[in-house]
PDB file of N, CA and C in Angstrom:
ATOM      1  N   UNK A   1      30.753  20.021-106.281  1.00  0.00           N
ATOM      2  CA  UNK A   1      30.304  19.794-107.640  1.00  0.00           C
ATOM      3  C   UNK A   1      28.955  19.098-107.696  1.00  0.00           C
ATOM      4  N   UNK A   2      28.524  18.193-106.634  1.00  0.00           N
ATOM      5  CA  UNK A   2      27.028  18.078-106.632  1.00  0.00           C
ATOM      6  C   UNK A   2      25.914  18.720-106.505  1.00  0.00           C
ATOM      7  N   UNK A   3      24.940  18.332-106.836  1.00  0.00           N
ATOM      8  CA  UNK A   3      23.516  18.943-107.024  1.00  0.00           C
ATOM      9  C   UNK A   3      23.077  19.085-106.183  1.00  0.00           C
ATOM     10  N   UNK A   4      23.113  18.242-104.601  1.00  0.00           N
ATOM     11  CA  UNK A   4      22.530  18.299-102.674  1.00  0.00           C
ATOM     12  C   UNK A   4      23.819  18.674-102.045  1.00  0.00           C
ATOM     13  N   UNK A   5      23.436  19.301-101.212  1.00  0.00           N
ATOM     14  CA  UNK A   5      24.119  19.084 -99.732  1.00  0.00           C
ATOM     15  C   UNK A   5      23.495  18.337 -98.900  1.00  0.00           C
ATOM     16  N   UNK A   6      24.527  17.308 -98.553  1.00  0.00           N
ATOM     17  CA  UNK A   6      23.581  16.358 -97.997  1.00  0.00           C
ATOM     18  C   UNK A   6      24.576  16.112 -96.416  1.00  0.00           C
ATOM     19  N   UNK A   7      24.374  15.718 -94.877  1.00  0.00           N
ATOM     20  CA  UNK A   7      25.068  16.289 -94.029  1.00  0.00           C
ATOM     21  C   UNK A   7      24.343  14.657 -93.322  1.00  0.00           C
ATOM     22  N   UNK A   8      25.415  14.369 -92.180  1.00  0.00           N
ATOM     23  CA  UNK A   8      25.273  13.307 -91.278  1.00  0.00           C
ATOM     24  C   UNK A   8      25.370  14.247 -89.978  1.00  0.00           C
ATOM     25  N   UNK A   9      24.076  14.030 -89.210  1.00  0.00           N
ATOM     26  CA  UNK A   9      24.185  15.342 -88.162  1.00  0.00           C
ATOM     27  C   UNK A   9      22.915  14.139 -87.049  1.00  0.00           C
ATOM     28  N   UNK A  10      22.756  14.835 -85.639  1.00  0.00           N
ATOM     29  CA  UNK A  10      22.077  14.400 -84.635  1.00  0.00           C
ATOM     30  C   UNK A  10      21.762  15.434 -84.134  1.00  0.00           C
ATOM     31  N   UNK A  11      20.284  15.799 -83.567  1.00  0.00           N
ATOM     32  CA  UNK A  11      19.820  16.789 -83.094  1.00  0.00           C
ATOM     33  C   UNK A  11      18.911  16.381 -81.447  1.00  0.00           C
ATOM     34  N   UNK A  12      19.278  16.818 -80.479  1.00  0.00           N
ATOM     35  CA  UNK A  12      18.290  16.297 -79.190  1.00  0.00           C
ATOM     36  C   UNK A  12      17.042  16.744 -79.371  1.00  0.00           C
ATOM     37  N   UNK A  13      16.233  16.508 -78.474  1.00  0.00           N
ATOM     38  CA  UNK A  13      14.703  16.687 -78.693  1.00  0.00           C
ATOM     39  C   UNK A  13      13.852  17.922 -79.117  1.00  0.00           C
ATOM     40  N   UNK A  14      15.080  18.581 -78.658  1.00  0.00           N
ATOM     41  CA  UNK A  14      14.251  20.330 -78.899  1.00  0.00           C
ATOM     42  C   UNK A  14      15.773  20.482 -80.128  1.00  0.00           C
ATOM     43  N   UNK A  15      16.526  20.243 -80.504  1.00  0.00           N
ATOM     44  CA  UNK A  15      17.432  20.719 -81.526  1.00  0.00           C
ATOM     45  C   UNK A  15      17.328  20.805 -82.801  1.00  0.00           C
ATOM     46  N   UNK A  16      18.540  21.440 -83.445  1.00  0.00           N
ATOM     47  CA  UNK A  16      17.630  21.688 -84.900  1.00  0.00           C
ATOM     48  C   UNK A  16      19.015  21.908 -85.379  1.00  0.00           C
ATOM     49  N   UNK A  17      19.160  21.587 -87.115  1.00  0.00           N
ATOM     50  CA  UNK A  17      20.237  22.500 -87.779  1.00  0.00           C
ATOM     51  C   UNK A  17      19.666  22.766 -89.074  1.00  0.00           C
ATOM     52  N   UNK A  18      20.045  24.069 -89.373  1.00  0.00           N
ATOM     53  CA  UNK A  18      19.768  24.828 -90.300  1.00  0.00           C
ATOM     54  C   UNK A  18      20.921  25.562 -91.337  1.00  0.00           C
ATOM     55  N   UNK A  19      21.470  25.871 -92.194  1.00  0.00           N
ATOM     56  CA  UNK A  19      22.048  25.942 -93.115  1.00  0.00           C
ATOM     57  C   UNK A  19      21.420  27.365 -94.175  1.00  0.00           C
ATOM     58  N   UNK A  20      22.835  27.667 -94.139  1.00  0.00           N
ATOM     59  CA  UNK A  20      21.877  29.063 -95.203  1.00  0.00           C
ATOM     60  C   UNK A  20      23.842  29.283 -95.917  1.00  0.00           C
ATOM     61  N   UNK A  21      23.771  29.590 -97.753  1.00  0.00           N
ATOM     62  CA  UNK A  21      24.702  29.297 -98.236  1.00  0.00           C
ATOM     63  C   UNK A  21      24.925  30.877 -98.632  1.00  0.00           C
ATOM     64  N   UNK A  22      26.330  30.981 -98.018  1.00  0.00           N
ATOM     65  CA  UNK A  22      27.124  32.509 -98.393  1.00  0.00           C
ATOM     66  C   UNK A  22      27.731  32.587 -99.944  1.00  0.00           C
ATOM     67  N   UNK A  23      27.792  33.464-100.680  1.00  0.00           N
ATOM     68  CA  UNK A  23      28.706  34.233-101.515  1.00  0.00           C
ATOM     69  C   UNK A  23      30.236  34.308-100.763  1.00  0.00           C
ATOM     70  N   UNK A  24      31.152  34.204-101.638  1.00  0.00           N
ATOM     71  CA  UNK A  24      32.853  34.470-100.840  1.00  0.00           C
ATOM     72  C   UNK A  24      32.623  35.696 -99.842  1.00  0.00           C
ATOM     73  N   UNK A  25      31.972  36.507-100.045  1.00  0.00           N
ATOM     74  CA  UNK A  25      32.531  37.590 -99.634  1.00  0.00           C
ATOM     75  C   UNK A  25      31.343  37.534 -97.352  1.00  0.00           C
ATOM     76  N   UNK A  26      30.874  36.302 -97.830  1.00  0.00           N
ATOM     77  CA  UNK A  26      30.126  36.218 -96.542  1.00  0.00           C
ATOM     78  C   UNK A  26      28.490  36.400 -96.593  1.00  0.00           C
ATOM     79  N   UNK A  27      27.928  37.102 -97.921  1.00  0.00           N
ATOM     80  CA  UNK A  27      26.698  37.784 -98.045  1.00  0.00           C
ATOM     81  C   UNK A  27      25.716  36.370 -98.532  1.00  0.00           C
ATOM     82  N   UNK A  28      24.720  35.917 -97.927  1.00  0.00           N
ATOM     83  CA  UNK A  28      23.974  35.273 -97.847  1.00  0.00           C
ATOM     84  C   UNK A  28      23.100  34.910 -99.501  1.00  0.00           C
ATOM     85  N   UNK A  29      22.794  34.120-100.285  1.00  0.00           N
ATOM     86  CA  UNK A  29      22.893  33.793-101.841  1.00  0.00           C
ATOM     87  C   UNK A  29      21.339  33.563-101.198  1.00  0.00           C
ATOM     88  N   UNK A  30      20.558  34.925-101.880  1.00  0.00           N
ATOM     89  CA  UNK A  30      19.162  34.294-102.141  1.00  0.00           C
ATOM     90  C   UNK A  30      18.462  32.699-102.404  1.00  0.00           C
ATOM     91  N   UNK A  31      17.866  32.544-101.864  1.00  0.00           N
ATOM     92  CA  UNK A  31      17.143  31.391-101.790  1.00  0.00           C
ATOM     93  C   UNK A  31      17.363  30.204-101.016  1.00  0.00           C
ATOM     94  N   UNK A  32      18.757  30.814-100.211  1.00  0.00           N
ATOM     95  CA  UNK A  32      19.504  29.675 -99.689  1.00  0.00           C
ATOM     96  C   UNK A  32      20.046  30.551 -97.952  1.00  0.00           C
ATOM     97  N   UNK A  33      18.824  31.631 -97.643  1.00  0.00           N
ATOM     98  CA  UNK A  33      19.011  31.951 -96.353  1.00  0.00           C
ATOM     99  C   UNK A  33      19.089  31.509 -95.455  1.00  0.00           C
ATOM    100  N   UNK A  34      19.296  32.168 -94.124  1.00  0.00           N
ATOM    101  CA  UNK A  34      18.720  31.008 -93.059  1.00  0.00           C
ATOM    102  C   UNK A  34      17.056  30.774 -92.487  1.00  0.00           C
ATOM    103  N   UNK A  35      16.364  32.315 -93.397  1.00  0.00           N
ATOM    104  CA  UNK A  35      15.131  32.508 -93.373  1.00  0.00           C
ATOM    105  C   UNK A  35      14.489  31.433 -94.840  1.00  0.00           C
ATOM    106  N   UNK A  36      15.256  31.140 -95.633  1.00  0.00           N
ATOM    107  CA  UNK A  36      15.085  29.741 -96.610  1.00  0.00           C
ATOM    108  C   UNK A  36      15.302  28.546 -96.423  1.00  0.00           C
ATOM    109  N   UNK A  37      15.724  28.014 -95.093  1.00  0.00           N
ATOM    110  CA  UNK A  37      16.621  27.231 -94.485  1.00  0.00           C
ATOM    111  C   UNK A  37      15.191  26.478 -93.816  1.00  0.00           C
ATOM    112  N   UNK A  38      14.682  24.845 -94.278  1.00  0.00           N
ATOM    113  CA  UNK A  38      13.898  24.282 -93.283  1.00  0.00           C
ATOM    114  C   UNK A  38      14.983  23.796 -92.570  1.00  0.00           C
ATOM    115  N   UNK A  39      14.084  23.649 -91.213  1.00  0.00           N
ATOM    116  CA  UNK A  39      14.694  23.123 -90.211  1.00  0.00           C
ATOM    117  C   UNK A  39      15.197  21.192 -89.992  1.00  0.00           C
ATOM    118  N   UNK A  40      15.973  21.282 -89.349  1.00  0.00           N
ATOM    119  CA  UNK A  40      16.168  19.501 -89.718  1.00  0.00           C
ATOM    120  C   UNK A  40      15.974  19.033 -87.995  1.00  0.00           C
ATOM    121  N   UNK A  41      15.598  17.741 -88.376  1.00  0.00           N
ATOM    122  CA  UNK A  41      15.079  17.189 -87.039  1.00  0.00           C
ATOM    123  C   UNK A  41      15.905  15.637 -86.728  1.00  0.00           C
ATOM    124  N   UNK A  42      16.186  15.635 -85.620  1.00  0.00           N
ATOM    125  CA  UNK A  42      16.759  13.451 -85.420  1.00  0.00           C
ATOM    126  C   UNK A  42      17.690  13.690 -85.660  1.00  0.00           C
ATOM    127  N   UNK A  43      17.995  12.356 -86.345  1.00  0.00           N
ATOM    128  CA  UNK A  43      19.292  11.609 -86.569  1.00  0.00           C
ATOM    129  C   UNK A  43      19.529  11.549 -88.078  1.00  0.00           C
ATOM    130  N   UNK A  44      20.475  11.367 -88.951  1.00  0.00           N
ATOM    131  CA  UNK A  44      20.480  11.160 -90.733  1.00  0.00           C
ATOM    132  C   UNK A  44      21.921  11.121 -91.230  1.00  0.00           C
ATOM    133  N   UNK A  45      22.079  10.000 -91.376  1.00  0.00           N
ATOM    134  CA  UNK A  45      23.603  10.197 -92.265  1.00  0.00           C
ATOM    135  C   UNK A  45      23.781  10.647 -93.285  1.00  0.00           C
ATOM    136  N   UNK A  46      22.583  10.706 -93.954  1.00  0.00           N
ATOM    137  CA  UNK A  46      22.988  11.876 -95.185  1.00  0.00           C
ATOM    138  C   UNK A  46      21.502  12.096 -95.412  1.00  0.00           C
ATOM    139  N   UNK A  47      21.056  13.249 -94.625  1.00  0.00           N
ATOM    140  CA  UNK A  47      20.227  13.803 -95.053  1.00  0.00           C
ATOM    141  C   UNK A  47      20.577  15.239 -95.932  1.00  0.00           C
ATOM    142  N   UNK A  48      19.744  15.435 -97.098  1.00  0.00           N
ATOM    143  CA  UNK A  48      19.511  16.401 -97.595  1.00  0.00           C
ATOM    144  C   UNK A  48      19.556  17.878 -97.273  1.00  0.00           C
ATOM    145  N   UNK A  49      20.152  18.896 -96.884  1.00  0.00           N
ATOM    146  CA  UNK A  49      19.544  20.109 -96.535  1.00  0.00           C
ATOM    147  C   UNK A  49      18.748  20.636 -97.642  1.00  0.00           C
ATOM    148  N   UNK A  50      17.488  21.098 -96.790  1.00  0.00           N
ATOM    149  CA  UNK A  50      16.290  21.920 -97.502  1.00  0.00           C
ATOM    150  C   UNK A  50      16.308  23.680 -97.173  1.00  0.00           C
ATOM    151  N   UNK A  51      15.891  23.754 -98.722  1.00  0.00           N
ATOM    152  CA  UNK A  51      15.316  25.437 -98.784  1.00  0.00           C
ATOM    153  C   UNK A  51      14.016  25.376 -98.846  1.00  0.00           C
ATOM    154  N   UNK A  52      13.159  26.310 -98.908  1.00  0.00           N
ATOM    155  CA  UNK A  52      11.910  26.516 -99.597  1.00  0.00           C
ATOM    156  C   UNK A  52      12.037  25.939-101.101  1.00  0.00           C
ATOM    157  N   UNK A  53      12.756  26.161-101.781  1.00  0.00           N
ATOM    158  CA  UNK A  53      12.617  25.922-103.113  1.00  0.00           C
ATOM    159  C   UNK A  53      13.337  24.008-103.289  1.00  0.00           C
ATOM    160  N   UNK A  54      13.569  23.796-102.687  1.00  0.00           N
ATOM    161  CA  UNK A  54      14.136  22.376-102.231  1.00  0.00           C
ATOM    162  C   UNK A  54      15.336  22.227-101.971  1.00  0.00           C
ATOM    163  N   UNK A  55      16.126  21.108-102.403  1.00  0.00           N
ATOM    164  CA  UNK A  55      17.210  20.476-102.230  1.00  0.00           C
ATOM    165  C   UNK A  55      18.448  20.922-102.904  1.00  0.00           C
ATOM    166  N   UNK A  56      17.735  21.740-103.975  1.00  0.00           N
ATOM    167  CA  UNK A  56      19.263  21.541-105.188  1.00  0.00           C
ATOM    168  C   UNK A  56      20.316  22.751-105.030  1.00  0.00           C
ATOM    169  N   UNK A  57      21.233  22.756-105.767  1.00  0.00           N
ATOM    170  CA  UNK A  57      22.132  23.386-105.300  1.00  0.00           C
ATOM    171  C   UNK A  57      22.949  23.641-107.070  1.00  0.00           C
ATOM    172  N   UNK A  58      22.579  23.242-107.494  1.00  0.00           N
ATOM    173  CA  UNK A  58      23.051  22.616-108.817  1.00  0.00           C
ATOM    174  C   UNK A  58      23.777  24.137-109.188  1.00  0.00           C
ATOM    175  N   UNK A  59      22.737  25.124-109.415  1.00  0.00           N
ATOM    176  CA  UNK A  59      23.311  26.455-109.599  1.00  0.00           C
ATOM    177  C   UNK A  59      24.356  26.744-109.225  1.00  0.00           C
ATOM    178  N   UNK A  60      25.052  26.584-108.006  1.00  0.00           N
ATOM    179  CA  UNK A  60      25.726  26.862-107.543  1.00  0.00           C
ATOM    180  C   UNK A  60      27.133  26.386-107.868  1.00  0.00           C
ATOM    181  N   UNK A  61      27.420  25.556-108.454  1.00  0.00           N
ATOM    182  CA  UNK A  61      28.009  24.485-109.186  1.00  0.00           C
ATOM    183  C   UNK A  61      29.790  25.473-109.933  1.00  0.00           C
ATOM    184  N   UNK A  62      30.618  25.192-108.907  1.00  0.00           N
ATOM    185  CA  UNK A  62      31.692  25.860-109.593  1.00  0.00           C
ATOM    186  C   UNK A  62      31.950  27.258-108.931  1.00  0.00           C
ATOM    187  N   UNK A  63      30.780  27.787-108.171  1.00  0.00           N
ATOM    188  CA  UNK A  63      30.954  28.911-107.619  1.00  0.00           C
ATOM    189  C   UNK A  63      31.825  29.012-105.981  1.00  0.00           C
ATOM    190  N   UNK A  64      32.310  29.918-105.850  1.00  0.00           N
ATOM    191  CA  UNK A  64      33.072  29.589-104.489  1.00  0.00           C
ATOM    192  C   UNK A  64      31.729  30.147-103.454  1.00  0.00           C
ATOM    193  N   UNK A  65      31.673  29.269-102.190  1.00  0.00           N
ATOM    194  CA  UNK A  65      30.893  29.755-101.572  1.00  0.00           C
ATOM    195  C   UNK A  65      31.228  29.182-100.190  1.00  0.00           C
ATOM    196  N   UNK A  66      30.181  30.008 -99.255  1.00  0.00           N
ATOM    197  CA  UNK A  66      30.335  29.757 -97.841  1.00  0.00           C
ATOM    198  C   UNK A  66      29.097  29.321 -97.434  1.00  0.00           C
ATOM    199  N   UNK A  67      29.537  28.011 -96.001  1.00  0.00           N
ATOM    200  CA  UNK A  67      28.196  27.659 -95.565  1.00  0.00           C
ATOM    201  C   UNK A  67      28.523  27.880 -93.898  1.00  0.00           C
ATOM    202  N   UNK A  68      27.456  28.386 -93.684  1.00  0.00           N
ATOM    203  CA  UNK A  68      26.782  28.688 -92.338  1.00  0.00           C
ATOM    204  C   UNK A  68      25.849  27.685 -91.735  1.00  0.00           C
ATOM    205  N   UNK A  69      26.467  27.266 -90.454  1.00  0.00           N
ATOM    206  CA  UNK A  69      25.287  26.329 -89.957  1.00  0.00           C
ATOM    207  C   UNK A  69      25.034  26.781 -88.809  1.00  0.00           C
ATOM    208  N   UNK A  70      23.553  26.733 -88.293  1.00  0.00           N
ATOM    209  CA  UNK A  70      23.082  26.952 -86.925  1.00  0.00           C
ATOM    210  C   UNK A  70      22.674  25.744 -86.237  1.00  0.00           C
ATOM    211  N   UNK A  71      23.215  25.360 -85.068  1.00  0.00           N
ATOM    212  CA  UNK A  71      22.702  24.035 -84.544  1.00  0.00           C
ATOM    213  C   UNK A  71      22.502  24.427 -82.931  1.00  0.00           C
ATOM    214  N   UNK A  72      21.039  23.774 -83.112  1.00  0.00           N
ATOM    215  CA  UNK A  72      20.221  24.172 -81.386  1.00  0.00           C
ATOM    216  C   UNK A  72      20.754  23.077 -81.017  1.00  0.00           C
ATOM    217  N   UNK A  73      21.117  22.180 -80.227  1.00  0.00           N
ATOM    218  CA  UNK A  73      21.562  21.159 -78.935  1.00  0.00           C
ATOM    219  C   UNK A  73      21.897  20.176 -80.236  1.00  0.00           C
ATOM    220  N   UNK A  74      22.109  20.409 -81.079  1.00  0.00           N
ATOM    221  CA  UNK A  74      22.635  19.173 -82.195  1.00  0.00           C
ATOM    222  C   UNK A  74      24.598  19.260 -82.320  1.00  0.00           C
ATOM    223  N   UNK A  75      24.574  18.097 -82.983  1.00  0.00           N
ATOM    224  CA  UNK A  75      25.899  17.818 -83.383  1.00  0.00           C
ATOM    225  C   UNK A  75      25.838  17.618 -84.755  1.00  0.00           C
ATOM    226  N   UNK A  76      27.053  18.246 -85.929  1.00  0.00           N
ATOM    227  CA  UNK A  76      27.214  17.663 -87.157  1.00  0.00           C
ATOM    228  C   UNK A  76      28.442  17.134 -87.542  1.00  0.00           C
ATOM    229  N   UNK A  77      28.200  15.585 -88.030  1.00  0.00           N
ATOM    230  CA  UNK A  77      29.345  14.926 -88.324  1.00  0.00           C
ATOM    231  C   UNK A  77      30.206  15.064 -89.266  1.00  0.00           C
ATOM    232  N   UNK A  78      29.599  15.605 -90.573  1.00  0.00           N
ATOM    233  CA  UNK A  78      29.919  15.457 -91.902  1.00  0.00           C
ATOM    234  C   UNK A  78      29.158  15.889 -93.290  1.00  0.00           C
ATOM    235  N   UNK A  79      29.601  16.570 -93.734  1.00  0.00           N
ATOM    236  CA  UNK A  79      28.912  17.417 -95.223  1.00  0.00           C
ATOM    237  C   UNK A  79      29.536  16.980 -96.299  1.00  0.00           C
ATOM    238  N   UNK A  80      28.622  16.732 -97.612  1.00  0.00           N
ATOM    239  CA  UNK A  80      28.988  16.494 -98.510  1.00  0.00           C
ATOM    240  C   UNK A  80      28.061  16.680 -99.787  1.00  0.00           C
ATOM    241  N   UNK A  81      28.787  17.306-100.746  1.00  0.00           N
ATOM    242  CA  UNK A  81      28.023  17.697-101.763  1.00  0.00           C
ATOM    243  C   UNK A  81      27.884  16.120-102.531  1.00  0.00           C
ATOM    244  N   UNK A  82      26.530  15.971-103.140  1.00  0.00           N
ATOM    245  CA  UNK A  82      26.137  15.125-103.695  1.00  0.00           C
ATOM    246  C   UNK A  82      25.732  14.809-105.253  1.00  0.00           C
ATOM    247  N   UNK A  83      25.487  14.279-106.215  1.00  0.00           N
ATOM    248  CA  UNK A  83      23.930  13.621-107.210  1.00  0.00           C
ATOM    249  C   UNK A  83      23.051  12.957-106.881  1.00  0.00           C
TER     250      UNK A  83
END
């Protein structure tokens, strides 16, 4: 029901996680690809995931959906939708 996805994650020196948000049915929701997907770097207990278009998610709000994460040599602790 929040407006961010916001995620507690650790990434090693060359690692990365990236995030791109599915439709139920698996099909990838414009603007929220993994080709829309900046990359995240370090350490963050609740960092933000970013698109090109930013942070928000708000649209999405009520809709059932799927999230996809890609993580190069990282670990993620915890996701949570935010305000």
């Amino acid at each position: 029901t929040g407006g961010k996805l916001l995620i507690n994650y650790s990434t090693g020196g060359a690692g990365s996680v990236r995030v791109e948000i599915q439709e139920g049915d698996g099909k990838p929701i414009p603007g929220y690809t993994l080709d829309d997907a900046e990359e995240l770097f370090g350490d963050s207990l609740e960092q933000p995931v970013l698109w090109r278009n930013g942070p928000g998610v708000a649209s999405l709000k009520g809709k059932p959906v799927k999230l996809r994460f890609v993580l190069a040599d990282a670990d993620l602790y915890s996701l949570r939708f935010s305000d």
